[in-house]
Structures are given as C-alpha cells and as structure tokens.
N, C-alpha and C. Protein backbone atom coordinates (compact mmCIF):
# COMPACT_ATOMS: atom_id res chain seq x y z
N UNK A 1 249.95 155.44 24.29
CA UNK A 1 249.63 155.13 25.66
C UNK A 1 250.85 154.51 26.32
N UNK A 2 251.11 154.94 27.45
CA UNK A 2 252.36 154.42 28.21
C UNK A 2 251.76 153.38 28.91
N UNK A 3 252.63 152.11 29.04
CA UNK A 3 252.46 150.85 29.82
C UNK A 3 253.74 150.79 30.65
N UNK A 4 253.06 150.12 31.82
CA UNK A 4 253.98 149.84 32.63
C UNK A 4 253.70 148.25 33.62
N UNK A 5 254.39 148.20 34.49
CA UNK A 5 254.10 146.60 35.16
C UNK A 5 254.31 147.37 36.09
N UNK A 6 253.13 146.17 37.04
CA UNK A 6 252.51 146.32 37.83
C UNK A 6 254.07 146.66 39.24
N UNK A 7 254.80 145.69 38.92
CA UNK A 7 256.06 145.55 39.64
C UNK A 7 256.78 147.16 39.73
N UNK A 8 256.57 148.02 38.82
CA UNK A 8 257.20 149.93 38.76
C UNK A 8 256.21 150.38 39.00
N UNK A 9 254.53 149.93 39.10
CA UNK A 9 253.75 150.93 39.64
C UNK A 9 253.89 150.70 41.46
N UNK A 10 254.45 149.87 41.79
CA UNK A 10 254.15 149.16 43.24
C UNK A 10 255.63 150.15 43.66
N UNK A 11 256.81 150.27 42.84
CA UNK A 11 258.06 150.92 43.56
C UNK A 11 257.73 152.23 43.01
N UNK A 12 257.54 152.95 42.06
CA UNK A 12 257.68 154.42 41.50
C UNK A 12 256.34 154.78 41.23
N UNK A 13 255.43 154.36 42.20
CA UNK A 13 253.98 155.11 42.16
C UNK A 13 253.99 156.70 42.15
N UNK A 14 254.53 157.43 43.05
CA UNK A 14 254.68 158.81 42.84
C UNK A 14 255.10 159.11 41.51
N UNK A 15 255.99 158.70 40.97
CA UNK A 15 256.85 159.22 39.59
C UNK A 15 256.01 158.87 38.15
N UNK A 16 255.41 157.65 38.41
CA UNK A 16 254.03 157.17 37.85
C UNK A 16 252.82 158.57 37.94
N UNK A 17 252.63 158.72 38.77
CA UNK A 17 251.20 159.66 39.11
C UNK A 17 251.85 160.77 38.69
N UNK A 18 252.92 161.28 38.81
CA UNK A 18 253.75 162.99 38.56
C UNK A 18 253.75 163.11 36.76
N UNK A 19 254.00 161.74 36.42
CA UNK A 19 253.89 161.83 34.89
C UNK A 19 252.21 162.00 34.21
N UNK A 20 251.84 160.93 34.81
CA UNK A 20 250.12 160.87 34.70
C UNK A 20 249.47 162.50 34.50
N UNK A 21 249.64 163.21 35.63
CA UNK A 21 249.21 164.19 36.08
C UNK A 21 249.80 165.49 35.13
N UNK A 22 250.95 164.88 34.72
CA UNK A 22 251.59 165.79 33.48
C UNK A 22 250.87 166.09 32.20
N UNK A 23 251.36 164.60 31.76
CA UNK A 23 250.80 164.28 30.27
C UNK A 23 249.42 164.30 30.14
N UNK A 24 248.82 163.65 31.28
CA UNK A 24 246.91 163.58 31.11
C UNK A 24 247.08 162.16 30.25
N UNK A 25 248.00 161.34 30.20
CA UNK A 25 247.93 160.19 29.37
C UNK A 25 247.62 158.91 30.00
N UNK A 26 246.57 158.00 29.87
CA UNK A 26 246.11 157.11 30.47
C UNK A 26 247.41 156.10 30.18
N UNK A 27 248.24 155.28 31.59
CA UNK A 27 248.70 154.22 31.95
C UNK A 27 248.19 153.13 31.68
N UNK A 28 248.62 152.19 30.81
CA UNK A 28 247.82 150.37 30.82
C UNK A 28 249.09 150.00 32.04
N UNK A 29 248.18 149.05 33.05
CA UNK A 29 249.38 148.54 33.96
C UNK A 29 248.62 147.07 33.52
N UNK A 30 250.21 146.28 33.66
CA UNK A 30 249.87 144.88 33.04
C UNK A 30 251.08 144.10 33.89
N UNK A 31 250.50 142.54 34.40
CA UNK A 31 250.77 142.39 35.53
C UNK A 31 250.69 140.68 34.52
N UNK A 32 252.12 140.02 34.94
CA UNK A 32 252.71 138.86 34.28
C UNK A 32 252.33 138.76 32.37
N UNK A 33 252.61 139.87 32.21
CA UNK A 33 252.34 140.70 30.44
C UNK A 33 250.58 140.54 30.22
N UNK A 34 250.05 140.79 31.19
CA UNK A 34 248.45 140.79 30.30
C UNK A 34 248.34 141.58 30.62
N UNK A 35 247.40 142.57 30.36
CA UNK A 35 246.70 143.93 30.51
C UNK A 35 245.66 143.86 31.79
N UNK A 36 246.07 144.67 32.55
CA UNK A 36 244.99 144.41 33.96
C UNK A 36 244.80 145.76 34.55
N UNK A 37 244.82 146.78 34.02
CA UNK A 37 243.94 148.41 34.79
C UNK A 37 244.60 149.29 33.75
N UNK A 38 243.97 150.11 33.47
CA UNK A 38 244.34 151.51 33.45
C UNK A 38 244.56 152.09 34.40
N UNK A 39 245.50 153.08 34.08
CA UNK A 39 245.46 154.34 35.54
C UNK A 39 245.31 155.42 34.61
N UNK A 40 244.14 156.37 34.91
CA UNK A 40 243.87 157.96 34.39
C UNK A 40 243.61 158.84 35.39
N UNK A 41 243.84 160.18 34.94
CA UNK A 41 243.80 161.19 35.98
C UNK A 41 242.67 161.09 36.19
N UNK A 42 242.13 161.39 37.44
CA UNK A 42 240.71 162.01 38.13
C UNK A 42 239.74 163.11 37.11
N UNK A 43 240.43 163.74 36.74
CA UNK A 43 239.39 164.81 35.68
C UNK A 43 239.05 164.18 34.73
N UNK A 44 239.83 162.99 34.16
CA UNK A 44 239.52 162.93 32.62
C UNK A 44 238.54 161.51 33.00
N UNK A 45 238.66 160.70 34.31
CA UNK A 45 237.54 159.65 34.55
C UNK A 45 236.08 159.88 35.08
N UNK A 46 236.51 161.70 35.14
CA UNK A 46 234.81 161.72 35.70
C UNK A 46 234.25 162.66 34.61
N UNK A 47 235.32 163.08 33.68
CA UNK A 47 234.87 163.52 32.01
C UNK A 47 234.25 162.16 31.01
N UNK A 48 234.78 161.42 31.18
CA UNK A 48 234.27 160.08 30.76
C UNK A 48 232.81 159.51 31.61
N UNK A 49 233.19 159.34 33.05
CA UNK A 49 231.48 159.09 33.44
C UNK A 49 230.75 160.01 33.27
N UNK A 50 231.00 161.29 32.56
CA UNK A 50 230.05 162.11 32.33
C UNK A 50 228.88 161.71 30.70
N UNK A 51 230.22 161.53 30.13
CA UNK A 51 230.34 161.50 28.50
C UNK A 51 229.24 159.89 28.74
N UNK A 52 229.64 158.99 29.34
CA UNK A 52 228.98 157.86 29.59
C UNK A 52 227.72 157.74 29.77
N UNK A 53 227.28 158.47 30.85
CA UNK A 53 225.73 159.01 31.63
C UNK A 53 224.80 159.74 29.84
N UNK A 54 225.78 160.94 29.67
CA UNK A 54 224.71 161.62 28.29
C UNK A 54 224.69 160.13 27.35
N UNK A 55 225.56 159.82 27.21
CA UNK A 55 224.97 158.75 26.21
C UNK A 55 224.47 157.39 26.19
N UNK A 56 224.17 157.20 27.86
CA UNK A 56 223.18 156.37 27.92
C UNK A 56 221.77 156.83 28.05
N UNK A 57 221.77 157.95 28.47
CA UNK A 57 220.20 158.82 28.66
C UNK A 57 219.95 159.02 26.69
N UNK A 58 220.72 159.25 25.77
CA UNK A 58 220.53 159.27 24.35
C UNK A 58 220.30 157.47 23.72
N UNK A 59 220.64 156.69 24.33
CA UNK A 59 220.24 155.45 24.10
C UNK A 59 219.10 155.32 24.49
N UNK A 60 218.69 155.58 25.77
CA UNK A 60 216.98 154.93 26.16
C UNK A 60 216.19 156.00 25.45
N UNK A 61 216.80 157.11 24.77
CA UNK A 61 215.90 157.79 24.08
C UNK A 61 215.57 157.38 22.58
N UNK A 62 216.74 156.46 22.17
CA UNK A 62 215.94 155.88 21.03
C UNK A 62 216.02 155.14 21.49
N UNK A 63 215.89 154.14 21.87
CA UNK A 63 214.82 152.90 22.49
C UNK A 63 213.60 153.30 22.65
N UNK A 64 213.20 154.24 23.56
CA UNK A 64 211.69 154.62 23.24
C UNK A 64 211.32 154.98 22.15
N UNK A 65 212.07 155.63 21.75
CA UNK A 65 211.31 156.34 20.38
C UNK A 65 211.14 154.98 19.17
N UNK A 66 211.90 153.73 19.55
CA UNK A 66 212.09 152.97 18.35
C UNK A 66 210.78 151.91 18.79
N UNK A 67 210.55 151.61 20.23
CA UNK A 67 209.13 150.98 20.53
C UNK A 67 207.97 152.02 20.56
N UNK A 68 208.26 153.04 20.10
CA UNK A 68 206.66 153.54 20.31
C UNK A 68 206.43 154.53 21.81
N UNK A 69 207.23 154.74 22.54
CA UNK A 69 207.40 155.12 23.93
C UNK A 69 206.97 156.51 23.52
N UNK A 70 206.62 157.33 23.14
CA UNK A 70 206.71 158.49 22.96
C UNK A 70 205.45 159.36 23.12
N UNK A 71 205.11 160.62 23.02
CA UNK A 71 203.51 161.17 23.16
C UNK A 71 204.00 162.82 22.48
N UNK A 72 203.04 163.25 22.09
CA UNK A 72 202.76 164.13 21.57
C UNK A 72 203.56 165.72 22.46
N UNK A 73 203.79 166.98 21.94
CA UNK A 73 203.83 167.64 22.83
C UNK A 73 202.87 168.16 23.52
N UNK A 74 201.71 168.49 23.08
CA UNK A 74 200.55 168.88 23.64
C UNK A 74 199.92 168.04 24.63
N UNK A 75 200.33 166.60 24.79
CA UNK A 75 199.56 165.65 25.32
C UNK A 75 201.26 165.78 26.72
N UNK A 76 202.31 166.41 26.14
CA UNK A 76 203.23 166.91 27.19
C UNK A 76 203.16 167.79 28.66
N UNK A 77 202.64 168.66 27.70
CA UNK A 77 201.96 170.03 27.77
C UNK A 77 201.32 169.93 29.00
N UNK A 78 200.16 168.76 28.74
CA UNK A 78 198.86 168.59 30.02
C UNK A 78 199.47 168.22 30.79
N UNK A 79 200.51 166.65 30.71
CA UNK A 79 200.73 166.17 31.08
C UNK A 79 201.35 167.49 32.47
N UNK A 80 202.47 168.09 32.55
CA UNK A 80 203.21 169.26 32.96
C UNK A 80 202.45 170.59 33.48
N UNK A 81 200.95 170.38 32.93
CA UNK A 81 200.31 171.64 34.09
C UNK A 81 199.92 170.77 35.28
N UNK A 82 199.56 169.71 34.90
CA UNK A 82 199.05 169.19 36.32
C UNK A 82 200.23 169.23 37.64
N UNK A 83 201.34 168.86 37.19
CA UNK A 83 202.89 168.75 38.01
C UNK A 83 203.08 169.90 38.62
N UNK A 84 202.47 170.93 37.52
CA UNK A 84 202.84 172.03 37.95
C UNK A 84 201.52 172.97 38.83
N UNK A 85 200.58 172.24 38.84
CA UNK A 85 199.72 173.03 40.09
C UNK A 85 199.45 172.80 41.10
C-alpha cells in the first residue's frame, strides 16, 4: 500500500489520483505521521459497499436462524400466496 502525507496529497493531488486510477492501489494519507484516510478508486469503494451490504444481510441471517427467527417453507409458501393475490 502506498502512503503519502497529507502535505503531497494537498500539492500533487492530480499525480496522486493518475497513480490511484492506475494501480487500483488504495493510498493511506497520514497527516503529522498518524494514519488519517485512505484514498481508493470509486469502483473498488462501491465493490466493497457492495461486498459489505451481502454480508450484513448473511449476518442477520444467522442471527435469526441462531434465535429461532425462522418458519418452515410451506408455512412460506402461504405466507407468499396471500402477497401474491
């Protein structure tokens, strides 16, 4: 991962983003030496809130399934003709 300070993202932002946009390699920018943002391309942060979303919808699915949340398919079934007439 390439790091940079905050001080070369503020003067060589273009040359910053031209590399970004190259490599696809997420930037740590760190500002008086601590770590304070990433910078990633646009495709690969809304590949991630994607990746994020499925696997929180796979978490509340075992959560239900681990309290008991759950029903039969047939009792699905009914449930889904009624919705559907």
């Amino acid at each position: 991962m390439k790091v940079e300070l905050v001080t070369n993202l503020k003067r060589q932002a273009t040359r910053i983003l031209a590399d970004l946009h190259e490599s696809k390699e997420a930037v740590l920018i760190t500002e008086h030496g601590q770590p304070s943002a990433y910078l990633v391309d646009v495709q690969d942060y809304e590949f991630m809130q994607r990746r994020l979303a499925l696997l929180e919808g796979l978490s509340k699915g075992e959560r239900a399934i681990l309290e008991g949340r759950t029903t039969s398919h047939e009792k699905a079934k009914e449930r889904m003709q009624k919705w559907l007439k």
